[in-house]
N, C-alpha and C. Protein backbone atom coordinates (compact mmCIF):
# COMPACT_ATOMS: atom_id res chain seq x y z
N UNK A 1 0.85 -1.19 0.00
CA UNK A 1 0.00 0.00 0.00
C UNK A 1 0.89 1.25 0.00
N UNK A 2 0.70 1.88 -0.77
CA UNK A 2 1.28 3.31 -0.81
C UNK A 2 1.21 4.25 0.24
N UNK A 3 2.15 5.43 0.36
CA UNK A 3 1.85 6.38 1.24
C UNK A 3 0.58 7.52 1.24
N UNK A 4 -0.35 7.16 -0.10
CA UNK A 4 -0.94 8.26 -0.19
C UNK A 4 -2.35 7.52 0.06
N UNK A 5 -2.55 6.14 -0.10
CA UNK A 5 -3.45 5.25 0.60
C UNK A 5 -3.62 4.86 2.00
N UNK A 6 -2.17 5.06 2.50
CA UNK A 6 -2.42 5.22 4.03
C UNK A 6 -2.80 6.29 4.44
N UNK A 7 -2.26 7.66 3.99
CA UNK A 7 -2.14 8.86 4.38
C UNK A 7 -3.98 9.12 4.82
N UNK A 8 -4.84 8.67 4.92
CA UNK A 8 -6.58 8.85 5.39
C UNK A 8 -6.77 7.37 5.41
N UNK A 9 -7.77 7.06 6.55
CA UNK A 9 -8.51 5.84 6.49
C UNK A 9 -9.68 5.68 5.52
N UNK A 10 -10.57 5.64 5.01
CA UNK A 10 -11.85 5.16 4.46
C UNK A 10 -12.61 6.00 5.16
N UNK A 11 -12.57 5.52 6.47
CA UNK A 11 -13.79 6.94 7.49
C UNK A 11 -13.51 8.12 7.64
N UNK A 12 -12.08 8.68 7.65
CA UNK A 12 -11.54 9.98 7.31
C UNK A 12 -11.85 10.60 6.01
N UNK A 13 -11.71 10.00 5.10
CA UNK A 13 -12.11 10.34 3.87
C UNK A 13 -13.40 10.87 3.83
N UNK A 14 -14.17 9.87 4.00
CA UNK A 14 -16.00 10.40 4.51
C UNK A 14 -16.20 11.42 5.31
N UNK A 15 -15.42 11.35 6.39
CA UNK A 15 -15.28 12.41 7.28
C UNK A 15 -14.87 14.15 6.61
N UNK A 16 -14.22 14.00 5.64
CA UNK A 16 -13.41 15.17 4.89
C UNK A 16 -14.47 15.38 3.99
N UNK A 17 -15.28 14.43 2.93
CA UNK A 17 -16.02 14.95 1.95
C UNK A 17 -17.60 15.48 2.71
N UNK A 18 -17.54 14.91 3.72
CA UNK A 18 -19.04 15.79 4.51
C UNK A 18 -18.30 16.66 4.76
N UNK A 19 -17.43 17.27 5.41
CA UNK A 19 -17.00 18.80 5.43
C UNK A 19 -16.85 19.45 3.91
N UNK A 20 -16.63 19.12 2.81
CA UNK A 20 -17.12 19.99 1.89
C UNK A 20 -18.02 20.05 1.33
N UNK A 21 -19.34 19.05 1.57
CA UNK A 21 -20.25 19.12 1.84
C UNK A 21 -21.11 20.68 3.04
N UNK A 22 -20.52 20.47 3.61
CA UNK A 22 -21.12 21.44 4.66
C UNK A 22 -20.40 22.50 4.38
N UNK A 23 -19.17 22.73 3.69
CA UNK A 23 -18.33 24.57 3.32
C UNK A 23 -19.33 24.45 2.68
N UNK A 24 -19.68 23.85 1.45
CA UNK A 24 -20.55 24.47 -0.01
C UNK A 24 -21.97 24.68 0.15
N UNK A 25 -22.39 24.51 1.37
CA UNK A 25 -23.99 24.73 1.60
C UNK A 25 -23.99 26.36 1.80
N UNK A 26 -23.33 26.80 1.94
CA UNK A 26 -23.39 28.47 1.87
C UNK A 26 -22.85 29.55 0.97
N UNK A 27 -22.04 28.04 0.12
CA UNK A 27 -21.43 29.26 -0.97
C UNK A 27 -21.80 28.85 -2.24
N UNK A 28 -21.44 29.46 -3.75
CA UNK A 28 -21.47 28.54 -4.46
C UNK A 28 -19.98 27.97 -5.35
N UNK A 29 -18.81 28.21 -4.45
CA UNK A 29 -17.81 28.03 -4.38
C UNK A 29 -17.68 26.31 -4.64
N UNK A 30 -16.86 26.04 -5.22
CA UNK A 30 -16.37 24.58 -5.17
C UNK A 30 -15.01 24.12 -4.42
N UNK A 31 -15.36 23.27 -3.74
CA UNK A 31 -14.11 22.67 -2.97
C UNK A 31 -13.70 21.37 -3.39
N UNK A 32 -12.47 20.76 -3.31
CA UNK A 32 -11.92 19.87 -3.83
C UNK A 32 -10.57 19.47 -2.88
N UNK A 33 -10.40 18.21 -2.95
CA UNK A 33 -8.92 17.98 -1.84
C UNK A 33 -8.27 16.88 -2.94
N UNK A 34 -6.98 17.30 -3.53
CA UNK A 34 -6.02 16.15 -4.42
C UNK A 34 -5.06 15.07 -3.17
N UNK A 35 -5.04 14.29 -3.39
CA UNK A 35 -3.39 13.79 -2.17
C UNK A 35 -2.72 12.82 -3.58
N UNK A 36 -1.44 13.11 -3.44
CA UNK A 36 -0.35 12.43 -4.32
C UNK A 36 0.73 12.16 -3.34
N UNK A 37 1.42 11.32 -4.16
CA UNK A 37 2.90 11.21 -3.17
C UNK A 37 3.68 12.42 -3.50
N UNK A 38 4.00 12.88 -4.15
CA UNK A 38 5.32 13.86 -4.95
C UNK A 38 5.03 14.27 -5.87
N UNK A 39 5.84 15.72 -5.92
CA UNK A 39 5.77 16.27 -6.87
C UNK A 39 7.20 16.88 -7.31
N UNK A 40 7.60 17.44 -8.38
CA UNK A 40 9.11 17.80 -9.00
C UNK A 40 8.86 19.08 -8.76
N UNK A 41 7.59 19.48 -8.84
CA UNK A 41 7.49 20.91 -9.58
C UNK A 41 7.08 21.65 -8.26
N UNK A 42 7.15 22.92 -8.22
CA UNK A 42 6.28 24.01 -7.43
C UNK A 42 5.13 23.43 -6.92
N UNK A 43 5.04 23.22 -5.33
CA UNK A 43 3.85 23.02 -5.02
C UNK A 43 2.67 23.66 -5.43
N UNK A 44 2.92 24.99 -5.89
CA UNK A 44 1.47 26.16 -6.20
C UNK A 44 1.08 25.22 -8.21
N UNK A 45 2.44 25.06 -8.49
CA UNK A 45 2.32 25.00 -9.91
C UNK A 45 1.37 23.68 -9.92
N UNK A 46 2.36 22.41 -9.34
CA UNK A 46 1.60 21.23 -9.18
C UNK A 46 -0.22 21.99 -9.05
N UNK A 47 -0.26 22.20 -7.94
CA UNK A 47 -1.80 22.97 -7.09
C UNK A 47 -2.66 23.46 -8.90
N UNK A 48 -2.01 24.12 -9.49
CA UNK A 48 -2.69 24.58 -10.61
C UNK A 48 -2.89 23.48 -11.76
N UNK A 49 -2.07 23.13 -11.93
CA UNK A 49 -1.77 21.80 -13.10
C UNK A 49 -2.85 20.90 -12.69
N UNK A 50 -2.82 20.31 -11.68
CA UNK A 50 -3.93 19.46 -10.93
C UNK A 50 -5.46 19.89 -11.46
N UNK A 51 -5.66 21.27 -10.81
CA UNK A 51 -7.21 22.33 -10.81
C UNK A 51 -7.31 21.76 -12.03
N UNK A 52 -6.68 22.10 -12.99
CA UNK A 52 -6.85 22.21 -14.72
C UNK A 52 -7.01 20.56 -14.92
N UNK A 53 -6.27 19.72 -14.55
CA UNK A 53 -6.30 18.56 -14.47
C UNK A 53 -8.29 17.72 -14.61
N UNK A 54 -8.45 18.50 -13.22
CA UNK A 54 -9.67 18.19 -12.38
C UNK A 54 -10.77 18.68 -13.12
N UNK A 55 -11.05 19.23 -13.96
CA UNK A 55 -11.43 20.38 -14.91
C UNK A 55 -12.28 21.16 -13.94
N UNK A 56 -11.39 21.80 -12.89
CA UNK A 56 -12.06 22.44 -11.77
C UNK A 56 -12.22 23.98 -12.63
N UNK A 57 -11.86 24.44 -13.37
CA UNK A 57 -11.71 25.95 -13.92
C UNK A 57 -13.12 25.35 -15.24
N UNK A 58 -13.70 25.20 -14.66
CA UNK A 58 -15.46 25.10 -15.41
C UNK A 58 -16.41 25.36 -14.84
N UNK A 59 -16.31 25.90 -13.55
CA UNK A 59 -17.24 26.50 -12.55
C UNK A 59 -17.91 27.34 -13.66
N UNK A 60 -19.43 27.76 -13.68
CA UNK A 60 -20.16 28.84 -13.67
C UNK A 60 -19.20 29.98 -13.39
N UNK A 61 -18.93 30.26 -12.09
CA UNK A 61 -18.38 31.68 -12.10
C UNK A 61 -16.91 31.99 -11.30
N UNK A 62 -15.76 30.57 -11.99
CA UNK A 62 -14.80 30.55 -11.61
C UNK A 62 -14.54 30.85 -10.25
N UNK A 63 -15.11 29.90 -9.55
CA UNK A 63 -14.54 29.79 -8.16
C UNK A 63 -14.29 28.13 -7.79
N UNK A 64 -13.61 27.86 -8.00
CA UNK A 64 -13.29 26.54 -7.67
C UNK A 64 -11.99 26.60 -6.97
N UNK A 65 -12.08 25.88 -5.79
CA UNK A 65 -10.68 25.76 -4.70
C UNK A 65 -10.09 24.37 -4.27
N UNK A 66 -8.92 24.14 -5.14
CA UNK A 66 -8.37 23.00 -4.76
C UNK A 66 -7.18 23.30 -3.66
N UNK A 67 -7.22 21.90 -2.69
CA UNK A 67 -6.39 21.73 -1.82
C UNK A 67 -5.16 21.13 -1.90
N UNK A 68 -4.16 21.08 -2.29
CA UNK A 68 -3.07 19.64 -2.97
C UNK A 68 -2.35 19.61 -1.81
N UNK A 69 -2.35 18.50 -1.10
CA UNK A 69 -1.19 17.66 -0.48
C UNK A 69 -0.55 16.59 -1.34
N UNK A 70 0.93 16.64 -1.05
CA UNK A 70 2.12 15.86 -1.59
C UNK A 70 2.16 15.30 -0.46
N UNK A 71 2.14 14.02 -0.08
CA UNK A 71 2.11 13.34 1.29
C UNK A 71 3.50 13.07 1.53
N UNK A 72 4.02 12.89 0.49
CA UNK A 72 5.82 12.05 0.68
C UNK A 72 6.82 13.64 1.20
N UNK A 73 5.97 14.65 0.64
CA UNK A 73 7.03 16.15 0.47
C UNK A 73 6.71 16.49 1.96
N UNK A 74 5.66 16.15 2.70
CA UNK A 74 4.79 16.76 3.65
C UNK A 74 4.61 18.45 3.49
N UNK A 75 4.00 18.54 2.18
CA UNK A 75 3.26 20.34 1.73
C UNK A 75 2.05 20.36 1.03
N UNK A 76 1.76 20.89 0.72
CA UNK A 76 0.43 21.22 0.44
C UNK A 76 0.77 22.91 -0.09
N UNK A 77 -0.83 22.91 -1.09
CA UNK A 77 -0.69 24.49 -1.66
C UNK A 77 -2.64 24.37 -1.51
N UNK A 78 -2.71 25.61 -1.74
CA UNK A 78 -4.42 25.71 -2.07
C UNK A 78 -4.08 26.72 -3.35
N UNK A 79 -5.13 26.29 -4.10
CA UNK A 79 -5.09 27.07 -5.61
C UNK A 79 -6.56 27.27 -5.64
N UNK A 80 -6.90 29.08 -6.00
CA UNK A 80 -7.93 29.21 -6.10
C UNK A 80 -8.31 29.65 -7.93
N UNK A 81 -9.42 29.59 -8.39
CA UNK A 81 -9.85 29.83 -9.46
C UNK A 81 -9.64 31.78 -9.55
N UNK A 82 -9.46 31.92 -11.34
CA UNK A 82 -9.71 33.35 -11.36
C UNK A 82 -10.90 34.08 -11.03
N UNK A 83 -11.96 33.64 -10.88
CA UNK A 83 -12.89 34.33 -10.43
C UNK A 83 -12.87 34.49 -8.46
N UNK A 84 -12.06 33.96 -8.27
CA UNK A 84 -12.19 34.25 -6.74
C UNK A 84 -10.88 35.11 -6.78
N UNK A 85 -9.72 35.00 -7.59
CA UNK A 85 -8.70 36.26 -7.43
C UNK A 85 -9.19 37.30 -7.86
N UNK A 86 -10.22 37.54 -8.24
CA UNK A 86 -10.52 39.17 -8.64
C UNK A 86 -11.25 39.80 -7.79
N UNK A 87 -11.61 39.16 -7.00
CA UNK A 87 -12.74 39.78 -5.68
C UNK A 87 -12.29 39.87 -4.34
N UNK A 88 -11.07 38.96 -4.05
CA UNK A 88 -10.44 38.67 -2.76
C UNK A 88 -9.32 39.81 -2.35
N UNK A 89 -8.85 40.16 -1.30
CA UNK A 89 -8.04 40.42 -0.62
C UNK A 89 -6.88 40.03 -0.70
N UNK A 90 -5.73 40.72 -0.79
CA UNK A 90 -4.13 40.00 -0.65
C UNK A 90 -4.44 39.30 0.05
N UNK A 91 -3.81 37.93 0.48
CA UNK A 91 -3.53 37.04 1.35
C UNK A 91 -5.18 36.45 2.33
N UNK A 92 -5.67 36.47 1.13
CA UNK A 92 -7.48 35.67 1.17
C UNK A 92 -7.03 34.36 2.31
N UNK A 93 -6.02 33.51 1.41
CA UNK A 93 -5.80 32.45 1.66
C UNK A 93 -5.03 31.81 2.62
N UNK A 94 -4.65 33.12 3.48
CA UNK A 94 -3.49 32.47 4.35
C UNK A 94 -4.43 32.00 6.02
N UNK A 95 -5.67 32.52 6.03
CA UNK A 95 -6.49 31.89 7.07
C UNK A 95 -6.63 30.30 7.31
N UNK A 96 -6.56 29.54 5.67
CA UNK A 96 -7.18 28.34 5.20
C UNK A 96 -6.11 27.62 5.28
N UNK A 97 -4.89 28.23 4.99
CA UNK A 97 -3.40 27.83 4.88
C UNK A 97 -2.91 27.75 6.74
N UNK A 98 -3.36 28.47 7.33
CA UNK A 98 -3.08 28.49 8.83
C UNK A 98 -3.69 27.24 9.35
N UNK A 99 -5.31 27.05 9.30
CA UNK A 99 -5.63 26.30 9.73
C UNK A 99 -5.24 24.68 9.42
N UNK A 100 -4.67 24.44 8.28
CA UNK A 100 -4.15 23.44 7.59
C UNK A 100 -3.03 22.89 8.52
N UNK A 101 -2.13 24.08 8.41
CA UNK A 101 -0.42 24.40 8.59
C UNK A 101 -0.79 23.83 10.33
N UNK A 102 -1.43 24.31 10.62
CA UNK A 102 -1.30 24.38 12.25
C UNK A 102 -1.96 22.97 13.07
N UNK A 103 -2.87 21.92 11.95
CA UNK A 103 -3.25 20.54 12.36
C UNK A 103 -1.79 19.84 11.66
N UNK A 104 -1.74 20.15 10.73
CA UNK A 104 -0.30 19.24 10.16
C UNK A 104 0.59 19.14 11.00
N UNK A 105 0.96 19.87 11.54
CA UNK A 105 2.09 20.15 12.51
C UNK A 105 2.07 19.17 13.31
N UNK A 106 1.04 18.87 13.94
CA UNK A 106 0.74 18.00 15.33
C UNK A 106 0.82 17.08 14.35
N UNK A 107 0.23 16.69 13.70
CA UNK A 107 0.30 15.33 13.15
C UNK A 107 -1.28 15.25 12.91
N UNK A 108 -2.29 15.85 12.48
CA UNK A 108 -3.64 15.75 12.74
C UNK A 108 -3.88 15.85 11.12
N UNK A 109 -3.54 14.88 10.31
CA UNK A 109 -3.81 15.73 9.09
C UNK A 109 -5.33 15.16 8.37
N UNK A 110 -6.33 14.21 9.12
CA UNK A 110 -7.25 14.23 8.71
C UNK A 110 -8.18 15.74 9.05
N UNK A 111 -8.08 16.00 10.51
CA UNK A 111 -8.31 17.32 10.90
C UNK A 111 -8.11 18.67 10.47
N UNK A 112 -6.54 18.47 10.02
CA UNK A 112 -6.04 19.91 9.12
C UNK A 112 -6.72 20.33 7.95
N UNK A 113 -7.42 18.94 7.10
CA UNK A 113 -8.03 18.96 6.13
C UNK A 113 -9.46 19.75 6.22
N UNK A 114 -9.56 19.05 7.39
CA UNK A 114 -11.36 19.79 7.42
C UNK A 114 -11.18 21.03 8.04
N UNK A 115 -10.30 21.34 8.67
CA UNK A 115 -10.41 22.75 9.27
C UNK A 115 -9.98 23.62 8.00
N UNK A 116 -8.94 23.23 6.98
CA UNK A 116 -8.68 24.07 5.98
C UNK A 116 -10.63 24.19 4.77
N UNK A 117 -10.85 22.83 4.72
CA UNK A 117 -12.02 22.91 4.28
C UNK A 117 -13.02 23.96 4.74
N UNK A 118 -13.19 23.87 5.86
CA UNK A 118 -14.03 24.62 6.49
C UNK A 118 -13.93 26.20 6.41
N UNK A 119 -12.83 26.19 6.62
CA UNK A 119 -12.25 28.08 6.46
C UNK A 119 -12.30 28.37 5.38
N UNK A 120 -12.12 27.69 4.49
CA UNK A 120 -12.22 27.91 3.03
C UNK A 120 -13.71 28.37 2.42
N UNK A 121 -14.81 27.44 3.11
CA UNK A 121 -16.26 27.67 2.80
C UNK A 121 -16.46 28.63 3.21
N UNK A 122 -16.25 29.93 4.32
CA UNK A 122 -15.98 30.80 5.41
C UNK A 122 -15.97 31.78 4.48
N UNK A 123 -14.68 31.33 3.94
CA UNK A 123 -14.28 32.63 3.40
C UNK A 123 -14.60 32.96 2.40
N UNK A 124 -15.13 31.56 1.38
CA UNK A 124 -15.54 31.84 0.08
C UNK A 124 -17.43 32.31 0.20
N UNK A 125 -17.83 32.06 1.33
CA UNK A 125 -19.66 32.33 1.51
C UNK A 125 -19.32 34.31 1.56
N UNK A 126 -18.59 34.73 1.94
CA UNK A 126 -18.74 36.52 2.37
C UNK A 126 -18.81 36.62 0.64
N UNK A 127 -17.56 36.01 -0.32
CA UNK A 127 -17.64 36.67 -1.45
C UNK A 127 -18.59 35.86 -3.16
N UNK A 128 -19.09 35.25 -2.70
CA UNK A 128 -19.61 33.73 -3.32
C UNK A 128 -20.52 33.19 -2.65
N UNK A 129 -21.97 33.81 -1.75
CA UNK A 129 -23.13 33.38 -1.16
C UNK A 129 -23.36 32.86 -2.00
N UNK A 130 -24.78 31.27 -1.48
CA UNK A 130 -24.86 30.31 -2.47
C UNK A 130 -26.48 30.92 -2.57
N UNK A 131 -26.71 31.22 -3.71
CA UNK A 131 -27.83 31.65 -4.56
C UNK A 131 -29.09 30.20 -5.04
N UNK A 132 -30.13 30.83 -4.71
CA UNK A 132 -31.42 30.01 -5.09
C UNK A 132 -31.01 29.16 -6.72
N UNK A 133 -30.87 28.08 -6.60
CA UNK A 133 -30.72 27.65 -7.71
C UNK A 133 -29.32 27.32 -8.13
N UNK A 134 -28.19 27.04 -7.44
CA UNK A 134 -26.50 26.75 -7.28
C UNK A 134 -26.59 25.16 -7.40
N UNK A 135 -26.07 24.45 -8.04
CA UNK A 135 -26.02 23.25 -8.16
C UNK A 135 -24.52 23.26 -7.95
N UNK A 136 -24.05 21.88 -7.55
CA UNK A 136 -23.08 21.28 -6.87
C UNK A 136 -22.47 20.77 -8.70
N UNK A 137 -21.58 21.80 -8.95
CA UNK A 137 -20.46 21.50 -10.20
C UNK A 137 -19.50 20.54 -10.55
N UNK A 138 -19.32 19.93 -9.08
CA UNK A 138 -18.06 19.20 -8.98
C UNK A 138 -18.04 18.33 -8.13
N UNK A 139 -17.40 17.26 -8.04
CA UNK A 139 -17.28 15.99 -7.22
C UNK A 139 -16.63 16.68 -6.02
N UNK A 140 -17.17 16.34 -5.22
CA UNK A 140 -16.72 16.28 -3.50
C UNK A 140 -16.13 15.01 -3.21
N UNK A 141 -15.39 14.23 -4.20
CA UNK A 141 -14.83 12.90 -3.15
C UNK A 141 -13.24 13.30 -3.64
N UNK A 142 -12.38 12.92 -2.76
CA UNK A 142 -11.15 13.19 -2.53
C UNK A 142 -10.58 12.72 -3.69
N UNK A 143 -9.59 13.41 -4.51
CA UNK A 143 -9.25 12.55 -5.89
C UNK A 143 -7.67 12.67 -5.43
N UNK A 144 -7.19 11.44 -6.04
CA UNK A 144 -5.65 10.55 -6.02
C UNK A 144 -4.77 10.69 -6.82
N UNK A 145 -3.50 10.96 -6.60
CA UNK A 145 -2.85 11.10 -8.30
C UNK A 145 -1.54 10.09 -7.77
């Protein structure tokens, strides 16, 4: 078994896609979590390559937010869509990146996930409220590379 198959149990996993389940009930933001072993490249770049990968940049109104952990690198990036860089604040992302950064640390990284999840829905509901009629764009189950 690989490191990126151990890296969540089966019930963690479930555990992580009901939390983006519950960010996206207020926004109409899309959330997404990648886990790979490694990457060569720029964690942000990997983070983007992936999005595009995912065909997460097909949102309605370009807000789609992927999470990428490299499990073997122990990093992670969050990559947000252009429609959420044109509305956000310098350093939107470093709340989502804290909460991540600060379960990883301990070693909590099913937790880091959902707390980054969570802050993420937070932050994306002030600029991306979910409107009468928002359908769910994108898979909520954790995708593998």
């Amino acid at each position: 078994m690989s490191k990126v198959e151990e890296f969540l149990t089966a019930e963690e996993e479930k555990e992580i896609v009901l939390a983006i389940l519950q960010a996206e009930k207020n926004t109409s933001g899309e959330i997404r979590v990648h886990i790979e072993a490694h990457t060569e490249l720029d964690y942000l770049d990997r983070a983007k390559e992936v999005f595009h990968i995912l065909k997460m940049d097909n949102t309605k109104e370009d807000n789609g937010v992927l999470i990428y952990i490299a499990v073997n690198d122990r990093n992670f990036a969050i990559y947000g869509d252009n429609g959420i860089d044109k509305v956000v604040p310098k350093g939107f992302w470093e709340s989502t990146r804290d909460a991540i950064q600060k379960a990883f640390k301990e070693g909590h990284f099913k937790q880091g996930i959902i707390d980054g999840v969570l802050t993420a829905g937070k932050e994306l509901e002030s600029h991306f409220p979910w409107q009468h009629g928002d359908m769910n764009e994108l898979s909520d189950e954790i995708s593998k590379g």
